[in-house]
C-alpha atoms as a PDB file:
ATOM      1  CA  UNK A   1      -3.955   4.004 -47.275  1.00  0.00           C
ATOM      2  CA  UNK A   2      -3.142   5.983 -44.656  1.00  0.00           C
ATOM      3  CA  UNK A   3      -4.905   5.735 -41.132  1.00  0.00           C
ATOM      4  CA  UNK A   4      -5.110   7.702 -38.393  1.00  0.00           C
ATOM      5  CA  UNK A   5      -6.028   7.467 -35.012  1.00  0.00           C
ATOM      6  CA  UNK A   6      -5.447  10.616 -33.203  1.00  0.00           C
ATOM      7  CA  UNK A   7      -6.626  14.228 -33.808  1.00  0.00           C
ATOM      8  CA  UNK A   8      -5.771  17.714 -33.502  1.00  0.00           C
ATOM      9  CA  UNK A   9      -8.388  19.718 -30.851  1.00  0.00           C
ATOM     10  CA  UNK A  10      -9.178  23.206 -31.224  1.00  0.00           C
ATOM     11  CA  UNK A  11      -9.510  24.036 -27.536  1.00  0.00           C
ATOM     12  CA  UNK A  12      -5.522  23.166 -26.758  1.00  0.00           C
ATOM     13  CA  UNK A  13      -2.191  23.032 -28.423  1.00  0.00           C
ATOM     14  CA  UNK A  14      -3.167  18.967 -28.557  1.00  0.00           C
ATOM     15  CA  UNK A  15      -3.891  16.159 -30.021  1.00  0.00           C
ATOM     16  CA  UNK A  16      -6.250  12.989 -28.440  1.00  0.00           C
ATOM     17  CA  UNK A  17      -6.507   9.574 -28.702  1.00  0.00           C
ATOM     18  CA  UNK A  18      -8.545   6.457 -27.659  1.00  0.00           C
ATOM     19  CA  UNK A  19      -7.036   4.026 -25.193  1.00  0.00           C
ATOM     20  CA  UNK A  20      -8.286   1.122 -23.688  1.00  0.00           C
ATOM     21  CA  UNK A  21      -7.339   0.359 -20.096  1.00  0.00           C
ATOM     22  CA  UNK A  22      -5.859  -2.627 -19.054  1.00  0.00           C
ATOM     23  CA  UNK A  23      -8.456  -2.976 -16.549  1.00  0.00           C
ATOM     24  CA  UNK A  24     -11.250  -2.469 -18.262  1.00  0.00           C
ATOM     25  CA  UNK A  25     -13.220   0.352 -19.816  1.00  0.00           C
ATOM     26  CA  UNK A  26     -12.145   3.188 -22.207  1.00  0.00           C
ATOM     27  CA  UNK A  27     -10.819   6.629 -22.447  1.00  0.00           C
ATOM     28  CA  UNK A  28      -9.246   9.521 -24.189  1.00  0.00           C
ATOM     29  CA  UNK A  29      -5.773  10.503 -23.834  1.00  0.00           C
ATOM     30  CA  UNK A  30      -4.570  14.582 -24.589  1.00  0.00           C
ATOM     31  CA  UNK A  31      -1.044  15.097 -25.213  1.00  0.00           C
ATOM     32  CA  UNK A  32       0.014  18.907 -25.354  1.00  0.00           C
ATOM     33  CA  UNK A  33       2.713  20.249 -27.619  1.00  0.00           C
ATOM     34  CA  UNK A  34       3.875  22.517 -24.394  1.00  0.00           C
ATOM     35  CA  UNK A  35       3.514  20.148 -21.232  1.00  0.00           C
ATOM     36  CA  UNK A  36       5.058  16.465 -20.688  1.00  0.00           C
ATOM     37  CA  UNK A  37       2.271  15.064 -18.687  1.00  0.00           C
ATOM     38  CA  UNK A  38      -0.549  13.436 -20.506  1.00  0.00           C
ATOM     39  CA  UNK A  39      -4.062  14.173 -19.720  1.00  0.00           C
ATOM     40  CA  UNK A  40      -5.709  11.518 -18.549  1.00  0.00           C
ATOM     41  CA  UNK A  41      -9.992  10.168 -18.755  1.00  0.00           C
ATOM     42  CA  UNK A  42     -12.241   7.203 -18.900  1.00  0.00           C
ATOM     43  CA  UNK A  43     -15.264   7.378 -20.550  1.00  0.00           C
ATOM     44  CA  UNK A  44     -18.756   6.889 -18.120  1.00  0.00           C
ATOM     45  CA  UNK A  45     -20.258   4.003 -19.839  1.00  0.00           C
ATOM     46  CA  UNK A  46     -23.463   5.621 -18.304  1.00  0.00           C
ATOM     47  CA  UNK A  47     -23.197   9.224 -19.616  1.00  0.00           C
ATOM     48  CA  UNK A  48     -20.981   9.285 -21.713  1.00  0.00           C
ATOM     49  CA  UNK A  49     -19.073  11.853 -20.517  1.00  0.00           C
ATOM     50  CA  UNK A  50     -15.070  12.236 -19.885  1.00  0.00           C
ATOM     51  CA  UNK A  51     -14.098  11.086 -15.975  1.00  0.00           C
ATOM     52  CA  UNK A  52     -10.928  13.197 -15.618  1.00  0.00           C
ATOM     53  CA  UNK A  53      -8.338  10.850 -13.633  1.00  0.00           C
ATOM     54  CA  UNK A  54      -7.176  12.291  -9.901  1.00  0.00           C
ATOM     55  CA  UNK A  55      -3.079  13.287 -11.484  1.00  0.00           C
ATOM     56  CA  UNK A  56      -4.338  15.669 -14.610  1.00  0.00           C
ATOM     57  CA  UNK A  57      -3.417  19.181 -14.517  1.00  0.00           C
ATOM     58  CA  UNK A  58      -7.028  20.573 -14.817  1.00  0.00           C
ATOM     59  CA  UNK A  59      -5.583  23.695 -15.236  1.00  0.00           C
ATOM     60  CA  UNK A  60      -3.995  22.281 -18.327  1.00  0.00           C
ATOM     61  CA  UNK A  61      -6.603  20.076 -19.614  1.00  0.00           C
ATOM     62  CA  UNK A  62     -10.120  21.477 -19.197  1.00  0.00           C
ATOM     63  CA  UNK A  63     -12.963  19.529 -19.105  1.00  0.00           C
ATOM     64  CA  UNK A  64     -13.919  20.876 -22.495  1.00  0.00           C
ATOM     65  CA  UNK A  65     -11.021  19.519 -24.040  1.00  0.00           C
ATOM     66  CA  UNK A  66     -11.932  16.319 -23.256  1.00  0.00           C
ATOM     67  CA  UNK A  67     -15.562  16.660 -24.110  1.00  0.00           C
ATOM     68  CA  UNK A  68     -14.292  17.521 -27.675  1.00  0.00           C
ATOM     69  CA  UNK A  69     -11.600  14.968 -27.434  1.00  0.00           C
ATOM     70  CA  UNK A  70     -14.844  12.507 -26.622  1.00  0.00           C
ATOM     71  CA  UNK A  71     -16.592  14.056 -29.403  1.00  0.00           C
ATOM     72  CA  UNK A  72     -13.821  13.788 -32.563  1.00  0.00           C
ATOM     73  CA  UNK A  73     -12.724  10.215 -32.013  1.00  0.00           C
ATOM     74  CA  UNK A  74     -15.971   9.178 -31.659  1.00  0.00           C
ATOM     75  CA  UNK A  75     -15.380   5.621 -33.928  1.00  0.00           C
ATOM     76  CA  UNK A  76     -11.626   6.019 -34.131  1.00  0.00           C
ATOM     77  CA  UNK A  77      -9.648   2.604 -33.397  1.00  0.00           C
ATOM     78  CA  UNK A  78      -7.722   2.491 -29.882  1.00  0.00           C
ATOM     79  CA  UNK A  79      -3.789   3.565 -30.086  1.00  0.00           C
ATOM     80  CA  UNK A  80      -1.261   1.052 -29.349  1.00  0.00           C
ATOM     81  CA  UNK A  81       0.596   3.810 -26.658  1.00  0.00           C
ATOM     82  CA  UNK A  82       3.223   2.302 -24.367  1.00  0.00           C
ATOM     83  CA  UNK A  83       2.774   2.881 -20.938  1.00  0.00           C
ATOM     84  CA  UNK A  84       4.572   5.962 -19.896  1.00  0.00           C
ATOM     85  CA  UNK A  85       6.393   7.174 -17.156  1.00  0.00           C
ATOM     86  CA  UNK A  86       4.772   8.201 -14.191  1.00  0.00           C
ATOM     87  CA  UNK A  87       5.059  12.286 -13.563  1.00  0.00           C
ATOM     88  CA  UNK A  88       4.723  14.891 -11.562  1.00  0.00           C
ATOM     89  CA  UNK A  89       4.184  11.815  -8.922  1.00  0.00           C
ATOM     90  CA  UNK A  90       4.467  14.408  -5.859  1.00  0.00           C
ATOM     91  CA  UNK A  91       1.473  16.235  -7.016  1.00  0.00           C
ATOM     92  CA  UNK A  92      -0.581  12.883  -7.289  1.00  0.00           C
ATOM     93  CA  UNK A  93      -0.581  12.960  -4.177  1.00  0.00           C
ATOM     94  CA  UNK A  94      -2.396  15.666  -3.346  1.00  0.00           C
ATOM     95  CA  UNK A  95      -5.553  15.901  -5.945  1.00  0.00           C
ATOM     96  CA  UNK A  96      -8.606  15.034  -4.748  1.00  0.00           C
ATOM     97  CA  UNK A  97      -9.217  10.759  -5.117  1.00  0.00           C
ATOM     98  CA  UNK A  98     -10.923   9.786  -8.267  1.00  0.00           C
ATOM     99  CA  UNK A  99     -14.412   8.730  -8.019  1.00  0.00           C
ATOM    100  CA  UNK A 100     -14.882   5.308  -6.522  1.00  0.00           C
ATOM    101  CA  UNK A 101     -17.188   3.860  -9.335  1.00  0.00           C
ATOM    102  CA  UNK A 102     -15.536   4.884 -12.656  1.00  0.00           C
ATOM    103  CA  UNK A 103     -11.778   3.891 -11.455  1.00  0.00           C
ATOM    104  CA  UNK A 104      -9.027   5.523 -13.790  1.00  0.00           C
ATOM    105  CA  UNK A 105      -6.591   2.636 -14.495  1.00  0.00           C
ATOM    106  CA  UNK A 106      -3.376   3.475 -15.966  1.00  0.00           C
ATOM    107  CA  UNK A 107      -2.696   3.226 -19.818  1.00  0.00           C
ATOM    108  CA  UNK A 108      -1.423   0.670 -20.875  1.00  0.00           C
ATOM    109  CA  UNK A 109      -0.825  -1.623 -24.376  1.00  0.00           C
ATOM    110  CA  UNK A 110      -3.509  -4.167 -24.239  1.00  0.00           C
ATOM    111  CA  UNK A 111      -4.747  -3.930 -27.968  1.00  0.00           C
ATOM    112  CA  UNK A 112      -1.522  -5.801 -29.530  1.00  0.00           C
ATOM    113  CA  UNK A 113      -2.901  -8.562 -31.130  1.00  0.00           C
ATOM    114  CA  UNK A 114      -2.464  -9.075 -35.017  1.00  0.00           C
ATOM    115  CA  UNK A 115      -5.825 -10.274 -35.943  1.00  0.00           C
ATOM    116  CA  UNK A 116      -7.342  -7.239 -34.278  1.00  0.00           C
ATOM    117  CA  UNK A 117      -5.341  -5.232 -35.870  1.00  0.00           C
ATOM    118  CA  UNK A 118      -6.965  -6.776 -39.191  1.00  0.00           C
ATOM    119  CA  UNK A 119     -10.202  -6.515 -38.100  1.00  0.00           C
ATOM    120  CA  UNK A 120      -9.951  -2.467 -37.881  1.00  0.00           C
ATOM    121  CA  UNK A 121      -7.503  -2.404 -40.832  1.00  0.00           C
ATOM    122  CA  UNK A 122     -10.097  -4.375 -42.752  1.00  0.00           C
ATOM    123  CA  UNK A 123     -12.878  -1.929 -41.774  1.00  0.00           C
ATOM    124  CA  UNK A 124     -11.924   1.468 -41.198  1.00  0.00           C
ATOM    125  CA  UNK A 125     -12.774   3.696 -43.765  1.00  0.00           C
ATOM    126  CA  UNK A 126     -10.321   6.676 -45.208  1.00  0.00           C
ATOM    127  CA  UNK A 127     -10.996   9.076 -42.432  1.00  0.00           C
ATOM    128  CA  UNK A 128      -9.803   6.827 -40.454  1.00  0.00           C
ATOM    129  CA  UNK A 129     -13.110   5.661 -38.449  1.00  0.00           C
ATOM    130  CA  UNK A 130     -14.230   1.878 -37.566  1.00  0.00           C
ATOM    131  CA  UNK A 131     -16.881   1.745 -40.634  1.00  0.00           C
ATOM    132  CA  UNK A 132     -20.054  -0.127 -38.404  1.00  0.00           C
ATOM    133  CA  UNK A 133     -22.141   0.371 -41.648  1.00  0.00           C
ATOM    134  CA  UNK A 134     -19.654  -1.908 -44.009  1.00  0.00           C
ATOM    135  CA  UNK A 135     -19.244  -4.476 -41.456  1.00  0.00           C
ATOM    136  CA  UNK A 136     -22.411  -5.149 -40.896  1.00  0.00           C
ATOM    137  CA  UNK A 137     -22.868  -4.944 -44.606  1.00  0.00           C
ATOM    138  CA  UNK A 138     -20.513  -7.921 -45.058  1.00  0.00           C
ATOM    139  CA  UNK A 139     -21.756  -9.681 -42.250  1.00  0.00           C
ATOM    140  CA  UNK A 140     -25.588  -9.890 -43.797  1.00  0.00           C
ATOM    141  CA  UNK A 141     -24.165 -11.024 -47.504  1.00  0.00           C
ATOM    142  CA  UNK A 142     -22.354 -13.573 -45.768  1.00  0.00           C
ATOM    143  CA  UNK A 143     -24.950 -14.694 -43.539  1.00  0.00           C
ATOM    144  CA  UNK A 144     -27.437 -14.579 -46.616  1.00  0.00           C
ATOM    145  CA  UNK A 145     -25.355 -17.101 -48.497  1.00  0.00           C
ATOM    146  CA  UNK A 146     -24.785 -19.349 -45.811  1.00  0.00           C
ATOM    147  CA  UNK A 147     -26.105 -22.527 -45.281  1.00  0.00           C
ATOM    148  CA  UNK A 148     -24.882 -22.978 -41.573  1.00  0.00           C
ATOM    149  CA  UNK A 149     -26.911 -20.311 -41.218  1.00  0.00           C
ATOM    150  CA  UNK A 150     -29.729 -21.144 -42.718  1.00  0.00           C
ATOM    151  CA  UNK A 151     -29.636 -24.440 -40.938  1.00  0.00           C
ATOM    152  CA  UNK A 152     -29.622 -22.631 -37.657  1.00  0.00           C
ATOM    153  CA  UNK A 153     -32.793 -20.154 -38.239  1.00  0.00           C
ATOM    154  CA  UNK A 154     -33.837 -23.468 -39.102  1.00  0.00           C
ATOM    155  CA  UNK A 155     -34.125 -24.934 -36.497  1.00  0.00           C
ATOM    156  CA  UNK A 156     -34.797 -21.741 -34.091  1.00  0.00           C
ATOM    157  CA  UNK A 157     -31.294 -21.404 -32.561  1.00  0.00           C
ATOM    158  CA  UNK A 158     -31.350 -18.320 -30.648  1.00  0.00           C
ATOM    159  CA  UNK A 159     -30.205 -14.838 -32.054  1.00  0.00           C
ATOM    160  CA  UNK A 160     -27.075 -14.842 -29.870  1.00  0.00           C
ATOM    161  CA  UNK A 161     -25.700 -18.172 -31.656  1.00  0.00           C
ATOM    162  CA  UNK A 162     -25.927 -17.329 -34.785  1.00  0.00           C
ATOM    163  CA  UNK A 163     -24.670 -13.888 -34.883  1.00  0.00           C
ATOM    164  CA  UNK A 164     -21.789 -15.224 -32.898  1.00  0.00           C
ATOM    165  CA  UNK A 165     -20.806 -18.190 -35.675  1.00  0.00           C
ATOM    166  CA  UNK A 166     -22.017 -15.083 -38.364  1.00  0.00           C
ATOM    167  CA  UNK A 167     -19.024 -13.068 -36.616  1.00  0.00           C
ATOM    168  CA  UNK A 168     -16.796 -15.671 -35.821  1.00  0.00           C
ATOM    169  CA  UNK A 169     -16.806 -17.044 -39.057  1.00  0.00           C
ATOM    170  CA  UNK A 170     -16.263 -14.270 -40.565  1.00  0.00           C
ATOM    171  CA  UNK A 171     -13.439 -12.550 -37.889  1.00  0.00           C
ATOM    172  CA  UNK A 172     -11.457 -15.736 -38.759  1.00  0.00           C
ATOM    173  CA  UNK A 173     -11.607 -15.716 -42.386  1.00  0.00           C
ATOM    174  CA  UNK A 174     -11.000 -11.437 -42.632  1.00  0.00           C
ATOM    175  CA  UNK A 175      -7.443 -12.615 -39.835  1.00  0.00           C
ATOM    176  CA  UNK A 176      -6.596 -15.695 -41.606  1.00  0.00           C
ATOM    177  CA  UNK A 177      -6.669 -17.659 -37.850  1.00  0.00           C
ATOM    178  CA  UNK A 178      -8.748 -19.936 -38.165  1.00  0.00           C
ATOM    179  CA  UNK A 179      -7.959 -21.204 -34.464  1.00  0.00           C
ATOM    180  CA  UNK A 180     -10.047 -18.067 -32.773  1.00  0.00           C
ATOM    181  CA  UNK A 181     -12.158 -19.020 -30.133  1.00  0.00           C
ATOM    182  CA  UNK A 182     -15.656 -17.488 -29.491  1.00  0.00           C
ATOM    183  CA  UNK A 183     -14.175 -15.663 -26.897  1.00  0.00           C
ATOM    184  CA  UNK A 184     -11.549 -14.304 -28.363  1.00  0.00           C
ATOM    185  CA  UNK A 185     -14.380 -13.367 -30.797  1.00  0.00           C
ATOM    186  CA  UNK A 186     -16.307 -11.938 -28.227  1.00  0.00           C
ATOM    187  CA  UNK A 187     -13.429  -9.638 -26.829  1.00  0.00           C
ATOM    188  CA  UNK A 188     -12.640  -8.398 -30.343  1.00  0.00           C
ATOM    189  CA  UNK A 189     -16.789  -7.497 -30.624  1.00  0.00           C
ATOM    190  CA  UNK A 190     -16.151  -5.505 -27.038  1.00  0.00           C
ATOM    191  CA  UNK A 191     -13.392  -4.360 -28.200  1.00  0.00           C
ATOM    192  CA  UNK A 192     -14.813  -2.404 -31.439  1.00  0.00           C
ATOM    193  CA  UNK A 193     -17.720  -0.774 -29.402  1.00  0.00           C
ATOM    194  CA  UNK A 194     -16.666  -0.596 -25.560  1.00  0.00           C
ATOM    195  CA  UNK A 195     -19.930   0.819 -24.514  1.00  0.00           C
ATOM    196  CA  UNK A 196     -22.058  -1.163 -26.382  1.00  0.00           C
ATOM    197  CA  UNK A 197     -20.613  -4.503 -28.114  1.00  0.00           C
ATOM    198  CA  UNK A 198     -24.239  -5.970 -29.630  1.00  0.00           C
ATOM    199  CA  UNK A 199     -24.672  -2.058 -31.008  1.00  0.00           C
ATOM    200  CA  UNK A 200     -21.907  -2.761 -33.325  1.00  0.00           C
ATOM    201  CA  UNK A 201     -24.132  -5.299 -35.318  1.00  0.00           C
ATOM    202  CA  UNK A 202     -27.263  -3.114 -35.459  1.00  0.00           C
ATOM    203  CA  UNK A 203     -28.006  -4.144 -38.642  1.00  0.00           C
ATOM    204  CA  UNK A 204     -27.115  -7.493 -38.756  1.00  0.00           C
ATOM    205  CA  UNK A 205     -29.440  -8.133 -35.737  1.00  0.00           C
ATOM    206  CA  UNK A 206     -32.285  -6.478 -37.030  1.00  0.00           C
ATOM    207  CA  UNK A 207     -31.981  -9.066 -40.150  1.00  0.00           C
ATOM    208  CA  UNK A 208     -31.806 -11.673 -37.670  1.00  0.00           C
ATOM    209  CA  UNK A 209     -34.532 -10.758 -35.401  1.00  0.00           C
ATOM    210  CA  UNK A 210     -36.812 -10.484 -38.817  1.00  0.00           C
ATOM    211  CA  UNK A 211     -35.885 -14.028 -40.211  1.00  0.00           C
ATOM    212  CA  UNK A 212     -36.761 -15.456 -36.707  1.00  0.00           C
ATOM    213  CA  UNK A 213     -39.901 -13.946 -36.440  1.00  0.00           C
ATOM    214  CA  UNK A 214     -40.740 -14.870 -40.208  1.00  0.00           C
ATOM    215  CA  UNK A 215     -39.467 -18.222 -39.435  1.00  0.00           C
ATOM    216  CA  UNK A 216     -42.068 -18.364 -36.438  1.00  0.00           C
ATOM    217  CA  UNK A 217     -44.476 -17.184 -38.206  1.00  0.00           C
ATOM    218  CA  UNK A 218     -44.238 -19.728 -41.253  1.00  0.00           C
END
């Protein structure tokens, strides 16, 4: 199969991707067919909204096109992108200083790893989106015929411990690395929602939070 992980806008010559920033937090990155420098944004964990970085062209990337770049890789995995070059590094200068508490870090290749890799290979679906709805679908069937787990609602471990051996478990038997540690679990969870990590397993914690309560209640 096929995957992609960029897309073609309609407001510009273009095409976006997702990047994650090797300082934290996540953006959208514009390339157009008739410029060399990138455009450049974070995403406001907040709002929502693109946070256009200080050395973008605005006159070349409006802020539309990065509200639609937002908009169609909604779910897409990050790119791997190399760091590139730094450009037109006179005019950086000279742009107005990017707002203190959303900081635009520079891209860079931080999503390497193999077993991530796996992890979006194993559930992207064939438009190429992160598929939430099958993961979470794999993660109940697995966590119904578990007894680990059924040993921990047992005894009223909290919701947070047993999703995390749920996912762990099952992160290390979809990468075939069985030597992942909880955080490394943790940062690949992050890393498939940045806003949100916990929203990835909607579903799975609403099974959870209705065995515990049953279990309290029986």
């Amino acid at each position: 199969m096929i995957r992609t992980n960029s897309v073609t806008l309609t407001t510009l010559p273009a095409v976006a991707y997702r990047q994650k920033f090797a300082s934290g937090g996540s953006g959208v990155v514009i390339v157009r067919s008739d410029a060399t420098q990138p455009g450049i944004a974070s995403i406001s964990k907040t709002s929502g909204e693109a946070i256009v970085s200080a050395n973008t062209p605005r006159d070349l990337y409006p802020q539309e096109a990065f509200d639609e770049a937002i908009a169609l890789t909604a779910g897409m995995p990050y790119r791997k992108q190399g760091k590139p070059k730094p450009l037109f590094v006179e005019a950086v200068a000279e742009e107005a200083p990017v707002v203190e508490d959303e900081p635009i870090p520079e891209v860079e290749v931080v999503i390497d790893s193999a077993e991530y890799q796996r992890i979006v290979d194993a559930y992207t679906d064939k438009d190429g989106r992160l598929s939430y709805a099958l993961l979470n679908k794999e993660l109940i069937q697995f966590a119904h015929g578990s007894e680990m787990v059924g040993r921990m609602l047992a005894a009223g471990e909290s919701e947070d411990a047993i999703r995390l051996y749920i996912v762990g478990t099952k992160f290390r038997n979809v990468t075939g690395n069985k030597d992942l540690t909880d955080e490394q679990v943790l940062k690949m969870a992050e890393l498939l929602d940045e806003v949100s990590p916990k929203g990835v397993f909607k579903e799975l914690n609403a099974k959870l939070r209705k065995q515990l309560a049953e279990r309290k209640r029986g």
